[in-house]
PDB file of N, CA and C in Angstrom:
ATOM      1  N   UNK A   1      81.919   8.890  53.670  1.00  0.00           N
ATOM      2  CA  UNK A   1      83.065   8.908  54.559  1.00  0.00           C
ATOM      3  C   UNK A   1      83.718   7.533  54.618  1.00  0.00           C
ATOM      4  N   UNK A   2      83.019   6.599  54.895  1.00  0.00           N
ATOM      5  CA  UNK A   2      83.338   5.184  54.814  1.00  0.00           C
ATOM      6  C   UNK A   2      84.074   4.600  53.959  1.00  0.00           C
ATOM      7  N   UNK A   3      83.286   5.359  52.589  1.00  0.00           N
ATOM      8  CA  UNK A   3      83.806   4.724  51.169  1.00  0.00           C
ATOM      9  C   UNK A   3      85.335   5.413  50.689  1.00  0.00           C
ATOM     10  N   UNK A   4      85.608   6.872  51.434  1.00  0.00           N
ATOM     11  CA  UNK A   4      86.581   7.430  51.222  1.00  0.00           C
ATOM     12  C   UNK A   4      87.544   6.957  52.545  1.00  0.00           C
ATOM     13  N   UNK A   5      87.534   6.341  53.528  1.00  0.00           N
ATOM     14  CA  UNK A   5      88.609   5.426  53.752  1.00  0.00           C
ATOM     15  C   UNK A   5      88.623   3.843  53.786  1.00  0.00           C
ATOM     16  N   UNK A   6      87.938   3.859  52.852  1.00  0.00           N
ATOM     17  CA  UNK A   6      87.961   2.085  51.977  1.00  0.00           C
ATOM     18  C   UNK A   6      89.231   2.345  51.126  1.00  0.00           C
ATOM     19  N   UNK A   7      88.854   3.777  50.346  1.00  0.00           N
ATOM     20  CA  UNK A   7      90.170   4.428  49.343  1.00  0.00           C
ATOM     21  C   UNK A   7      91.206   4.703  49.612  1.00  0.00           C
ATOM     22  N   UNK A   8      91.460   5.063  50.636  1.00  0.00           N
ATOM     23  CA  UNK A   8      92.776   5.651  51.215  1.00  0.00           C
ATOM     24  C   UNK A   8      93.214   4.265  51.726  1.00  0.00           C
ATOM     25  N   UNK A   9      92.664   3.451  52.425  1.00  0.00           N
ATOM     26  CA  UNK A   9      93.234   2.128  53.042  1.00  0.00           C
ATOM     27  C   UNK A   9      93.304   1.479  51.730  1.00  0.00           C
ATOM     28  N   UNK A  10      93.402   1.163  50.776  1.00  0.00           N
ATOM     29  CA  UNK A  10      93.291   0.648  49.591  1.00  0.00           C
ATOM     30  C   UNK A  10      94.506   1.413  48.962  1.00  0.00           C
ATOM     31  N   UNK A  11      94.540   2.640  48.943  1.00  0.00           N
ATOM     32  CA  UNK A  11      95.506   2.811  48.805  1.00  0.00           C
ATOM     33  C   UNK A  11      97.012   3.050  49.049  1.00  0.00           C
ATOM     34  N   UNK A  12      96.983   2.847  50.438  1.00  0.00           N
ATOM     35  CA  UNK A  12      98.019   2.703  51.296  1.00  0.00           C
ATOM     36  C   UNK A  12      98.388   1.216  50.812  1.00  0.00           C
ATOM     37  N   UNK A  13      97.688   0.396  50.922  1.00  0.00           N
ATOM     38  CA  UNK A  13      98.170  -0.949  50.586  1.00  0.00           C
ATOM     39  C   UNK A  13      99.318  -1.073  49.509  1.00  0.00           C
ATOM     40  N   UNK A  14      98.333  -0.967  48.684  1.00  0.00           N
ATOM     41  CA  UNK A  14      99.046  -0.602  46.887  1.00  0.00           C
ATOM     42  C   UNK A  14     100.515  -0.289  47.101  1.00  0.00           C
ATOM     43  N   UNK A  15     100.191   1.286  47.969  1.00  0.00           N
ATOM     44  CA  UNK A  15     101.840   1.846  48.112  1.00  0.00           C
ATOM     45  C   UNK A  15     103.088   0.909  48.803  1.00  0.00           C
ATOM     46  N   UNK A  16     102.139   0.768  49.838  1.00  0.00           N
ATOM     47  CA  UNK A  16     103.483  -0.565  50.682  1.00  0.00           C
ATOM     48  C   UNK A  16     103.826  -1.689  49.843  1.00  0.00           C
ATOM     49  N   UNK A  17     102.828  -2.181  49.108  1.00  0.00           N
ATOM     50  CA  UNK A  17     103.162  -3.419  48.188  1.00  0.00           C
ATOM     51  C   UNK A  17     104.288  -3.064  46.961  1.00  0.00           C
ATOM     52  N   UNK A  18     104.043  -1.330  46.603  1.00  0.00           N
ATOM     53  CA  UNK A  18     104.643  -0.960  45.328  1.00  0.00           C
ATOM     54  C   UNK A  18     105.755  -1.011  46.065  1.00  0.00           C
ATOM     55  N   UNK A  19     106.158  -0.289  46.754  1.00  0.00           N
ATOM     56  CA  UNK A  19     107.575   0.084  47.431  1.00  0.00           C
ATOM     57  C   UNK A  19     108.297  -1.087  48.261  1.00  0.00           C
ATOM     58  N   UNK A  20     107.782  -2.267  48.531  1.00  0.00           N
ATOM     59  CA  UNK A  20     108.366  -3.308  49.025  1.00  0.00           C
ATOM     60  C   UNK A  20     109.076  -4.046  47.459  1.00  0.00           C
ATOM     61  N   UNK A  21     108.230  -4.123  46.493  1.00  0.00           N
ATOM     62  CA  UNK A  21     108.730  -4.492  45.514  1.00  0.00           C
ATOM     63  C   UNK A  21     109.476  -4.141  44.748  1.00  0.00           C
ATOM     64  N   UNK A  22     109.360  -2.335  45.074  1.00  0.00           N
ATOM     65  CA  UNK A  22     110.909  -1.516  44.501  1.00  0.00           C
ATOM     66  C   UNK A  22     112.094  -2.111  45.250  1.00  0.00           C
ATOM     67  N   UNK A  23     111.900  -2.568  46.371  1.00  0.00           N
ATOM     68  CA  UNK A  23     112.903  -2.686  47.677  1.00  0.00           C
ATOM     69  C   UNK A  23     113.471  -4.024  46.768  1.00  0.00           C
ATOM     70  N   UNK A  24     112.360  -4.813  46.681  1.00  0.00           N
ATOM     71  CA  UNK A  24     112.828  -6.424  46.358  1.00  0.00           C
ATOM     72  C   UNK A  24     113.725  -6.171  44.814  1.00  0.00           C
ATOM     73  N   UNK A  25     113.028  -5.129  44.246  1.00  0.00           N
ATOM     74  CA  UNK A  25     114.013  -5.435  42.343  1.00  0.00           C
ATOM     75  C   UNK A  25     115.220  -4.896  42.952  1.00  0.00           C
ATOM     76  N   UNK A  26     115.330  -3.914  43.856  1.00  0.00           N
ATOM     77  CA  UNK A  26     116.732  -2.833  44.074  1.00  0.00           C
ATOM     78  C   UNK A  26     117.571  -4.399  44.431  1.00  0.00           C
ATOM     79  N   UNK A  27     117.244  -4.628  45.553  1.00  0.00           N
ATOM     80  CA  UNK A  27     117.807  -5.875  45.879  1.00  0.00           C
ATOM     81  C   UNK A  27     118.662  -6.905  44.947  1.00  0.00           C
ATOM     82  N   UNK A  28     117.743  -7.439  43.999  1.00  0.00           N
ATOM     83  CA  UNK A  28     118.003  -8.247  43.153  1.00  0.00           C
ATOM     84  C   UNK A  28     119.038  -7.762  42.094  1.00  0.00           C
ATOM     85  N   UNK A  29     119.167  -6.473  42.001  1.00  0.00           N
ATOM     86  CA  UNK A  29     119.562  -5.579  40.709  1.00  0.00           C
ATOM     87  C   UNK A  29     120.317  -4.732  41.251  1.00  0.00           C
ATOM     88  N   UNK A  30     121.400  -5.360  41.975  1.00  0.00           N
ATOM     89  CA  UNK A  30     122.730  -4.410  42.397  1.00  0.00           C
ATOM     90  C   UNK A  30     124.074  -4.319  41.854  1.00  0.00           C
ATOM     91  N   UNK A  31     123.920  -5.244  40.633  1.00  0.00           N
ATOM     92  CA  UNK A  31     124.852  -5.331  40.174  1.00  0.00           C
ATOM     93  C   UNK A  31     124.869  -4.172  38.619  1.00  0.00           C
ATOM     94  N   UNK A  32     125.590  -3.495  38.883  1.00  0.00           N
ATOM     95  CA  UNK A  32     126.038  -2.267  37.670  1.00  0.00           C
ATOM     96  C   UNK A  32     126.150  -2.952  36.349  1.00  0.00           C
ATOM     97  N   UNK A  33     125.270  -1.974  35.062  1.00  0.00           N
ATOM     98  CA  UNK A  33     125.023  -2.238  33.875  1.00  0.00           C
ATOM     99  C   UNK A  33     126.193  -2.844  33.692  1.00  0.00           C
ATOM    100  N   UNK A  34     127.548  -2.123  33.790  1.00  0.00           N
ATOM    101  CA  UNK A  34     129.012  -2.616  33.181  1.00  0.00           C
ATOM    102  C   UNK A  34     129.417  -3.835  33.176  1.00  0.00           C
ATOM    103  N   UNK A  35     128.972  -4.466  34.610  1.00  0.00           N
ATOM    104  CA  UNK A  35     129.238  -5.344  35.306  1.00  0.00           C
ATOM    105  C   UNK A  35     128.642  -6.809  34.366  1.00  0.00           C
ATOM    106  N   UNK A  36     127.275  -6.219  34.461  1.00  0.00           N
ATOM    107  CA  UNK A  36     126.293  -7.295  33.831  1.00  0.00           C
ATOM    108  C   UNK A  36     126.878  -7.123  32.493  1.00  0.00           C
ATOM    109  N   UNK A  37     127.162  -6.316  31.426  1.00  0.00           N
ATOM    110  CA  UNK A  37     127.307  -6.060  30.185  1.00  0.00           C
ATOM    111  C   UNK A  37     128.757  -7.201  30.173  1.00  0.00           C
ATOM    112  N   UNK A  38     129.388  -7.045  30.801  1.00  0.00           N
ATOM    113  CA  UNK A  38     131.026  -8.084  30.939  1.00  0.00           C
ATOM    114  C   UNK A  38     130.774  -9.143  31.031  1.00  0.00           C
ATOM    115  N   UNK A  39     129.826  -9.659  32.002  1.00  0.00           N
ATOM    116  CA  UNK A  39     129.584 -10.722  32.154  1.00  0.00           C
ATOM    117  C   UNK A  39     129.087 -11.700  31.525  1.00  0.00           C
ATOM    118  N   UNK A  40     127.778 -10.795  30.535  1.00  0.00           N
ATOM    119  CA  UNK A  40     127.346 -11.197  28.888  1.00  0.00           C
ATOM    120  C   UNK A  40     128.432 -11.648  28.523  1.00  0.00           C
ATOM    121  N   UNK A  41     128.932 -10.901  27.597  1.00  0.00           N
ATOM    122  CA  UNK A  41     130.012 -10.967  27.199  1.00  0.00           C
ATOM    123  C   UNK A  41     130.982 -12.228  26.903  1.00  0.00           C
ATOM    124  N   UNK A  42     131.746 -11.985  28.244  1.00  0.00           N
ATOM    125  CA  UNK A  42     132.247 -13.260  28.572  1.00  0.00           C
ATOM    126  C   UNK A  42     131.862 -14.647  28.680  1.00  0.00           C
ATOM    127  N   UNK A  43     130.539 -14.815  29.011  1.00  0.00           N
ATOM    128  CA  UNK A  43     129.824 -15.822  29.045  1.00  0.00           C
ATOM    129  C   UNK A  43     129.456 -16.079  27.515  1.00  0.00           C
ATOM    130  N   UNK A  44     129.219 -15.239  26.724  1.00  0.00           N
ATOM    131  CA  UNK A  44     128.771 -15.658  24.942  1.00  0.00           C
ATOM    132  C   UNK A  44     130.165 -15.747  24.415  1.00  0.00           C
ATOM    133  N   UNK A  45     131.113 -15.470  24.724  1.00  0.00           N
ATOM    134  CA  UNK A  45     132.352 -15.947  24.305  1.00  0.00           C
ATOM    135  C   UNK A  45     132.978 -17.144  24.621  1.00  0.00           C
ATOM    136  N   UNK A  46     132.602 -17.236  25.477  1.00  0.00           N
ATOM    137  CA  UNK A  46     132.558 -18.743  26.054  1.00  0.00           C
ATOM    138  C   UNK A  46     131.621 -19.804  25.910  1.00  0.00           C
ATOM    139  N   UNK A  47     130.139 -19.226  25.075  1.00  0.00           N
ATOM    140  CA  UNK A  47     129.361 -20.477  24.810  1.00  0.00           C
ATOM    141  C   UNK A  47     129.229 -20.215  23.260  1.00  0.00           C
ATOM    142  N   UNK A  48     129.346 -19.569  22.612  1.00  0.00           N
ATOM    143  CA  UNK A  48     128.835 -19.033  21.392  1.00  0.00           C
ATOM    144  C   UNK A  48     127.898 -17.801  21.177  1.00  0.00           C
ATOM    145  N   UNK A  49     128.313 -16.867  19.738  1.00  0.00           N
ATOM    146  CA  UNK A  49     127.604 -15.771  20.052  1.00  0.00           C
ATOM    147  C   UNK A  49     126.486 -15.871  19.075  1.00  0.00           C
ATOM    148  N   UNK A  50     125.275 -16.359  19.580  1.00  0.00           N
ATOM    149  CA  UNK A  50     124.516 -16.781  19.370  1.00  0.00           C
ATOM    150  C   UNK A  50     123.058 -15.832  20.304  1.00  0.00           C
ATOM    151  N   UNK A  51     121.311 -15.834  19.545  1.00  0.00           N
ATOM    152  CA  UNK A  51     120.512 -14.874  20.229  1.00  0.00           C
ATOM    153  C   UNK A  51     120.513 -16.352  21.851  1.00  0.00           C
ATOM    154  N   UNK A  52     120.730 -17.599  21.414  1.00  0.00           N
ATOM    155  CA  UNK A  52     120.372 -18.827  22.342  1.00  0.00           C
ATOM    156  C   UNK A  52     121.261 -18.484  23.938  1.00  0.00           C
ATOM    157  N   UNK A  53     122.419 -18.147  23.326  1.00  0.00           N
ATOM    158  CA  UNK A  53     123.390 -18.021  24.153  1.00  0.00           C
ATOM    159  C   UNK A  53     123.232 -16.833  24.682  1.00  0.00           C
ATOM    160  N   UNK A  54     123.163 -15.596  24.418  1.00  0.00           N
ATOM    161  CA  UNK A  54     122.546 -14.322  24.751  1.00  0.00           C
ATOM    162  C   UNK A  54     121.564 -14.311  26.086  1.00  0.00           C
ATOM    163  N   UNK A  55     120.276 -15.272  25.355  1.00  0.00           N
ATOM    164  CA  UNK A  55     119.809 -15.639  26.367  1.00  0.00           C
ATOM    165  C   UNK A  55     119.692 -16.135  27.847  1.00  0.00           C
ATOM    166  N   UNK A  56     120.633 -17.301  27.353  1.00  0.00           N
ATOM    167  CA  UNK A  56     120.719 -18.416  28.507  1.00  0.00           C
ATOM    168  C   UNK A  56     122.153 -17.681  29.256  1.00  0.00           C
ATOM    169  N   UNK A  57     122.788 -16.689  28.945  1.00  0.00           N
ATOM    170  CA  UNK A  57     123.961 -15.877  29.822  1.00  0.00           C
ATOM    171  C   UNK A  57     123.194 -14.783  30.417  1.00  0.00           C
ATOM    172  N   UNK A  58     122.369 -14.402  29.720  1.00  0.00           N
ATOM    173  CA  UNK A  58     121.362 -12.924  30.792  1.00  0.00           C
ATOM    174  C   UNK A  58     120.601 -13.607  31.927  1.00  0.00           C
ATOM    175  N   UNK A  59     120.177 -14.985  31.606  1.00  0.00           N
ATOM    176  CA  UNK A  59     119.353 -15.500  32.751  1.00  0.00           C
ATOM    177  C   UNK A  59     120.790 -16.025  34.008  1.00  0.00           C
ATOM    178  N   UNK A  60     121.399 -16.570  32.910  1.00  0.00           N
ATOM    179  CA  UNK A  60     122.850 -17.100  33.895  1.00  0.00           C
ATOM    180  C   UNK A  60     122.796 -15.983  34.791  1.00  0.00           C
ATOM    181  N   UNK A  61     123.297 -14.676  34.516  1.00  0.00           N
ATOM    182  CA  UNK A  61     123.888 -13.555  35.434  1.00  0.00           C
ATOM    183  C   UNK A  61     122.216 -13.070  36.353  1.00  0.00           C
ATOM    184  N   UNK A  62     121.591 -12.925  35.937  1.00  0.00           N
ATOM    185  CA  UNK A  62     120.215 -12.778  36.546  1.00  0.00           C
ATOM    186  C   UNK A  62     120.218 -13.763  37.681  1.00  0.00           C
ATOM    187  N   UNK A  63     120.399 -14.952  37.318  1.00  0.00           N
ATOM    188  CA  UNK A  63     120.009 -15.909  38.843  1.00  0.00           C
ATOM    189  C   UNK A  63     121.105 -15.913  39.404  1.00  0.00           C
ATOM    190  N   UNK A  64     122.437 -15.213  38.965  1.00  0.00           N
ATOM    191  CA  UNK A  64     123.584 -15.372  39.925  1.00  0.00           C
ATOM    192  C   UNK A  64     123.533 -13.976  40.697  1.00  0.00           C
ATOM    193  N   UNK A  65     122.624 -13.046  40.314  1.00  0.00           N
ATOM    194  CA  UNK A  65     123.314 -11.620  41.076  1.00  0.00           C
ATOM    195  C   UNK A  65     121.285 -11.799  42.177  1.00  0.00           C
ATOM    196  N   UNK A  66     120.583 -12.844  41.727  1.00  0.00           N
ATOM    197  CA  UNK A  66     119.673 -13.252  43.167  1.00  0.00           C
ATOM    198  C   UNK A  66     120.221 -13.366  44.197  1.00  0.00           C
ATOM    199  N   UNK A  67     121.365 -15.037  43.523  1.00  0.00           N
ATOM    200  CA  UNK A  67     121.821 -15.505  44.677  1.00  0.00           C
ATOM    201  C   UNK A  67     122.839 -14.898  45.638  1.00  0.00           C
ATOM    202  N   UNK A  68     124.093 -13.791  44.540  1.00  0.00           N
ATOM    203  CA  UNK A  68     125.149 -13.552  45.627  1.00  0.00           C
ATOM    204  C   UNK A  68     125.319 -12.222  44.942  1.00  0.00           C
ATOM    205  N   UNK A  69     125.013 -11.204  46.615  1.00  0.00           N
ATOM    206  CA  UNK A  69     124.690  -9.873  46.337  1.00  0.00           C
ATOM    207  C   UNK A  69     126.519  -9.625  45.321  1.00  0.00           C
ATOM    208  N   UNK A  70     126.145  -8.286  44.731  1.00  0.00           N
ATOM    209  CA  UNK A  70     127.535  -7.589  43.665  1.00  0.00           C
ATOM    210  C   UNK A  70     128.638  -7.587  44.637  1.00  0.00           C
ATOM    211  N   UNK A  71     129.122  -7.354  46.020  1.00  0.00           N
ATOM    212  CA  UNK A  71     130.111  -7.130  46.765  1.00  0.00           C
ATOM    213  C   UNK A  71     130.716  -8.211  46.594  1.00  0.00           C
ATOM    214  N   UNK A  72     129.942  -9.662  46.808  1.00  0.00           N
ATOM    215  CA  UNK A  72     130.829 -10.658  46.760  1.00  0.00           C
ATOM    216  C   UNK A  72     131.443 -11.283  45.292  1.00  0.00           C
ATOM    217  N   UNK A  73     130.144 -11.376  44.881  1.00  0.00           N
ATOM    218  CA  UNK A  73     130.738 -11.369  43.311  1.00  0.00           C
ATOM    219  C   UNK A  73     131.828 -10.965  42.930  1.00  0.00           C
ATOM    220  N   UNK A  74     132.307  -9.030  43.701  1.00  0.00           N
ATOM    221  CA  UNK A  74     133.505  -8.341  42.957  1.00  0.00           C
ATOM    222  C   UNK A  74     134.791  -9.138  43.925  1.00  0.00           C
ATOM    223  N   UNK A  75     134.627  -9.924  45.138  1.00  0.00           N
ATOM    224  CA  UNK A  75     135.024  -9.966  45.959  1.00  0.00           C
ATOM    225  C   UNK A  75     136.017 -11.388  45.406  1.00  0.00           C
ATOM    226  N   UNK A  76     135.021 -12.325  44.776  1.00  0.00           N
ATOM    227  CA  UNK A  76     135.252 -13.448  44.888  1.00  0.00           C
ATOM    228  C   UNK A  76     135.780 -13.144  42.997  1.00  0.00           C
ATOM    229  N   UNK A  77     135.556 -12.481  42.230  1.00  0.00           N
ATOM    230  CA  UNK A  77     136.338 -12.207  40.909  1.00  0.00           C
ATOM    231  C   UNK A  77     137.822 -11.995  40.870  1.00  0.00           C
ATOM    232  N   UNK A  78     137.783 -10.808  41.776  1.00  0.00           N
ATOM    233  CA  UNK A  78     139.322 -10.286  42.594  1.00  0.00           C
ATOM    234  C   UNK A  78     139.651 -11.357  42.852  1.00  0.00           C
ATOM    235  N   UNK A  79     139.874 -12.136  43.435  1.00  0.00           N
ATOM    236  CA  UNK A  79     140.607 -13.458  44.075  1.00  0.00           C
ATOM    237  C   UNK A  79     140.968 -14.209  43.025  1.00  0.00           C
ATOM    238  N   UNK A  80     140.080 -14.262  42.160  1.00  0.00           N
ATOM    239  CA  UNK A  80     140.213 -15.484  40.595  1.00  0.00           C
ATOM    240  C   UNK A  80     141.349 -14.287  39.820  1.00  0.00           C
ATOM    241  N   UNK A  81     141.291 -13.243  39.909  1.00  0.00           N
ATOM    242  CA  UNK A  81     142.059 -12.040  38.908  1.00  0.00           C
ATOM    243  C   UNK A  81     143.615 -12.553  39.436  1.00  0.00           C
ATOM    244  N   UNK A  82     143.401 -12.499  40.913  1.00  0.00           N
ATOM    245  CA  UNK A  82     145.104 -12.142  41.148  1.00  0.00           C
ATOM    246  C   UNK A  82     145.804 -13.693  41.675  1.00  0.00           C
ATOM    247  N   UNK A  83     144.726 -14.795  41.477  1.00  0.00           N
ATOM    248  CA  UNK A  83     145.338 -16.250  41.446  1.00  0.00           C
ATOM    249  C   UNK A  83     146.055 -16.721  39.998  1.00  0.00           C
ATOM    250  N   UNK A  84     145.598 -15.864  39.187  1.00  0.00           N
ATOM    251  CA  UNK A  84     146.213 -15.934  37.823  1.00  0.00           C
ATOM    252  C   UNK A  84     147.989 -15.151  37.814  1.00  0.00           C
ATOM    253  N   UNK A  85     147.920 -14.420  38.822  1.00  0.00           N
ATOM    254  CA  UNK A  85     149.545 -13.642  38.810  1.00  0.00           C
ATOM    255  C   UNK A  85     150.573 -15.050  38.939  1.00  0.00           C
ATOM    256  N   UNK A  86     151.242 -14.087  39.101  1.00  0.00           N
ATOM    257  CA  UNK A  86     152.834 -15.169  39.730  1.00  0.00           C
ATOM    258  C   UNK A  86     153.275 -14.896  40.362  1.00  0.00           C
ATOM    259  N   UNK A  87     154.488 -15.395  42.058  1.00  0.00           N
ATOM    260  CA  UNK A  87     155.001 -14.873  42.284  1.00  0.00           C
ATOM    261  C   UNK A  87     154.259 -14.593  43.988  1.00  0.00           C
ATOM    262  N   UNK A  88     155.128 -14.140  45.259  1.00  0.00           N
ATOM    263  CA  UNK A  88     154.798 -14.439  46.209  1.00  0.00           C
ATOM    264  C   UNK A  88     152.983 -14.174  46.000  1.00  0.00           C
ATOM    265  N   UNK A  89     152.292 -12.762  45.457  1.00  0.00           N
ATOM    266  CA  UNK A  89     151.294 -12.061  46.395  1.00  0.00           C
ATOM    267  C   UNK A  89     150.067 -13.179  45.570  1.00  0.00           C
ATOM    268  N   UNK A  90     150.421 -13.542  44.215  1.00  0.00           N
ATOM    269  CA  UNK A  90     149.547 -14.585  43.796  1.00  0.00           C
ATOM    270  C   UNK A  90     149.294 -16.090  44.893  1.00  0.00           C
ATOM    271  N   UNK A  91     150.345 -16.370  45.090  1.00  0.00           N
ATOM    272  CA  UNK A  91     150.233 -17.792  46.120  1.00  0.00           C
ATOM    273  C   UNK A  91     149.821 -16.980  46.907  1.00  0.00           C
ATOM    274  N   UNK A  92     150.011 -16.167  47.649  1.00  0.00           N
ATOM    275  CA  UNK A  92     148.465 -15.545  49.139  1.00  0.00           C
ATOM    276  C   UNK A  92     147.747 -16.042  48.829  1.00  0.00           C
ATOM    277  N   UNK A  93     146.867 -15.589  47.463  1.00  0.00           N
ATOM    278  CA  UNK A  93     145.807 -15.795  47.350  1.00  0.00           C
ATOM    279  C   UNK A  93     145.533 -17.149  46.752  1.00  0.00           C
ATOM    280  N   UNK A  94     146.405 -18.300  46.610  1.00  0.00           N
ATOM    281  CA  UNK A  94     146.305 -19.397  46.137  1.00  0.00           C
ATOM    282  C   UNK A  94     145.740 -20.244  47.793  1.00  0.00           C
ATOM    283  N   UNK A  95     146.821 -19.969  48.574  1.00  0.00           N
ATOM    284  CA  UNK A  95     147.014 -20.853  49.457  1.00  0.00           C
ATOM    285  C   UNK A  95     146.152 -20.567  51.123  1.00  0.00           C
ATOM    286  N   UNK A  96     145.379 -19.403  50.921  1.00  0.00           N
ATOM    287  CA  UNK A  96     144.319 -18.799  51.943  1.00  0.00           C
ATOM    288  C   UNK A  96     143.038 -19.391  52.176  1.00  0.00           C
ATOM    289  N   UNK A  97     142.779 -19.944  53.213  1.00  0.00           N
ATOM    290  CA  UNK A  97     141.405 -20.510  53.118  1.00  0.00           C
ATOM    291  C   UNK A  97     140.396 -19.575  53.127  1.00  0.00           C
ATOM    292  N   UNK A  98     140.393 -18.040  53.341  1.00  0.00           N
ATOM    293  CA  UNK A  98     138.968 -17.261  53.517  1.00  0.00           C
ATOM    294  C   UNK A  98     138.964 -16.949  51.701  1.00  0.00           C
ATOM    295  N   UNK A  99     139.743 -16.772  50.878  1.00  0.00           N
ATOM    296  CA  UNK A  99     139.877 -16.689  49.770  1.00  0.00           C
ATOM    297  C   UNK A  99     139.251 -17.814  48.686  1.00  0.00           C
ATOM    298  N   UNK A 100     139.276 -18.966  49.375  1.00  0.00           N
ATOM    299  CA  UNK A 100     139.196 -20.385  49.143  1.00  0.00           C
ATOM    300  C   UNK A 100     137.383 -20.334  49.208  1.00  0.00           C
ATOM    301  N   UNK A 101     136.912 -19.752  50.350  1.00  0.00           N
ATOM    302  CA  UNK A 101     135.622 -19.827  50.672  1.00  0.00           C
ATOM    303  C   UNK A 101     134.661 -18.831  50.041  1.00  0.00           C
ATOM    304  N   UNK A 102     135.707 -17.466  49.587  1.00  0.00           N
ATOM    305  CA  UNK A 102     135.053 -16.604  48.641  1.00  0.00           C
ATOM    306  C   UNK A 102     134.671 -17.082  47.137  1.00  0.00           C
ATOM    307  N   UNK A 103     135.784 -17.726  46.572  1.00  0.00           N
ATOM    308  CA  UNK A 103     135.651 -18.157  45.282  1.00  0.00           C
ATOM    309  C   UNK A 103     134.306 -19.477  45.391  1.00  0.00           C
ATOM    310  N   UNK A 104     134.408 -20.447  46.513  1.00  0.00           N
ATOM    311  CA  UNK A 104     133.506 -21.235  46.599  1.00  0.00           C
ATOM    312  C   UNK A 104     132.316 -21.261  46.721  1.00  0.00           C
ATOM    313  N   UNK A 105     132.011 -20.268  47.104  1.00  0.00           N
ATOM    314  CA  UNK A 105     131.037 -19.315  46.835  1.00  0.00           C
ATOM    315  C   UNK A 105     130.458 -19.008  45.901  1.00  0.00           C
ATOM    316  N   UNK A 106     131.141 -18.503  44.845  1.00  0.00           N
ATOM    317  CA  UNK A 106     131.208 -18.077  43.316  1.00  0.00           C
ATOM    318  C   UNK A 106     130.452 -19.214  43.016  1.00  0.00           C
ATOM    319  N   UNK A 107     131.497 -20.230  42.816  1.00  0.00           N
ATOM    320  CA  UNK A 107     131.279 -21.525  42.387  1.00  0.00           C
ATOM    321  C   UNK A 107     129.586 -22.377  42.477  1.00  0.00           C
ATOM    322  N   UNK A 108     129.270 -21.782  43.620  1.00  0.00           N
ATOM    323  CA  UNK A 108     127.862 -22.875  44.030  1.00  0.00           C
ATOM    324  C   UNK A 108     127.054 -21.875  43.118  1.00  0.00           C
ATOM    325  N   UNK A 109     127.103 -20.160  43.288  1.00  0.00           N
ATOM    326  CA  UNK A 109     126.201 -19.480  42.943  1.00  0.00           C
ATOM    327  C   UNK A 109     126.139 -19.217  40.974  1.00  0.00           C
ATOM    328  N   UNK A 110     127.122 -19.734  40.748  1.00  0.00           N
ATOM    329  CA  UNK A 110     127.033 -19.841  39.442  1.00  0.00           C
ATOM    330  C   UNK A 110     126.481 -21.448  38.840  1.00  0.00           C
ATOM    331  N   UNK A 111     126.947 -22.234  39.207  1.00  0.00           N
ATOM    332  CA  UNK A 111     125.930 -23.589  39.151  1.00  0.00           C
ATOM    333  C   UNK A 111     124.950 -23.522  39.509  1.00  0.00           C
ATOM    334  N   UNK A 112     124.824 -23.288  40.503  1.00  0.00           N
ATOM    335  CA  UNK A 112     122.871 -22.792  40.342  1.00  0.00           C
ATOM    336  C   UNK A 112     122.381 -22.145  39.470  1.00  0.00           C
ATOM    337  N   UNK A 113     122.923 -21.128  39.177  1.00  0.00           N
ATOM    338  CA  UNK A 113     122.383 -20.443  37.762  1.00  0.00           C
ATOM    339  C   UNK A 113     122.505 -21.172  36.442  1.00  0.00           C
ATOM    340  N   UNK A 114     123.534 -21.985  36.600  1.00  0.00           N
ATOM    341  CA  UNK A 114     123.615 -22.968  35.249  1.00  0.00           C
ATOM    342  C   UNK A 114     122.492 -24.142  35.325  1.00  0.00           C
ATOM    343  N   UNK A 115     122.322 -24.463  36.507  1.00  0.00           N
ATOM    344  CA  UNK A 115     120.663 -25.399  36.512  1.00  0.00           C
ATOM    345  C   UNK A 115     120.013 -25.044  36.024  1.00  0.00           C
ATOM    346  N   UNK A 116     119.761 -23.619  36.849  1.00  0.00           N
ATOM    347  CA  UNK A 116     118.051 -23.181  36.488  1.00  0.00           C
ATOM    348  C   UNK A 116     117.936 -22.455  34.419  1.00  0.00           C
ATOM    349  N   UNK A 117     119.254 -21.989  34.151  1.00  0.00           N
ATOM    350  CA  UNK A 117     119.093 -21.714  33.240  1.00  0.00           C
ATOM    351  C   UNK A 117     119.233 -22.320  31.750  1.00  0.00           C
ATOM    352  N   UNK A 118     120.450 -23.572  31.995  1.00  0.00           N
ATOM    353  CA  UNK A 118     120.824 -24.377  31.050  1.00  0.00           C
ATOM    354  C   UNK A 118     120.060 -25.180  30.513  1.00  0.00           C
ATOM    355  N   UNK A 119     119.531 -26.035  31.713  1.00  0.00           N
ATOM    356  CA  UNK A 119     119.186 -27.153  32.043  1.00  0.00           C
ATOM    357  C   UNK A 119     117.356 -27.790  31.985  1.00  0.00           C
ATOM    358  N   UNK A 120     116.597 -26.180  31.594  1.00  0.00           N
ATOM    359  CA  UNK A 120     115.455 -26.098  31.546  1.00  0.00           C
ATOM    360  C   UNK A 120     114.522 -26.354  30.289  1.00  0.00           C
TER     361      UNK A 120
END
């Protein structure tokens, strides 16, 4: 009897540990294949398409979608998309400070990823 809830408490553990850690990858991994696949992409076009570069852009986007969940990411992309327009609705978004703080954002969470991944 003893030994059969040594097992069951043993295995309850396991489960909470498994499912906290599903919780933690879901977490980490909210950003959509497409998303990540673009981001490759763009990033090996921008460093060379190379297996080196491949690399060091999957870890790039990996430590950037740790640091700043997919909402802001799409949040703070949008802002860089339509600062490129012309014309009144582009300056909105030139001359807005919450816009200013989204992209800055971007900014820290992608240098961090260029530390940990470049730089190693």
């Amino acid at each position: 009897m003893t030994r059969r809830l040594a097992k069951s408490g043993a295995l309850a553990v396991l489960a909470l540990t498994l499912s906290g850690l599903a919780g933690w990858a879901a977490e980490d991994n909210d950003y959509p294949t497409d998303a990540r696949v673009d981001y490759v992409f763009g990033c090996m076009a921008a460093n060379g398409q190379t297996r080196d570069s491949m690399q060091k852009c999957s870890c790039s986007l990996d430590q950037l979608a740790a640091i700043l969940p997919y909402d802001k990411y799409v949040q703070a992309s949008t802002v860089l998309s339509m600062r490129q327009g012309i014309g009144n609705r582009a300056n909105e978004f030139k001359s807005t400070k919450i816009f200013d703080d989204k992209v800055a954002e971007l900014r820290r969470a992608q240098a961090e990823a260029e530390i940990r991944c470049y730089r190693g």
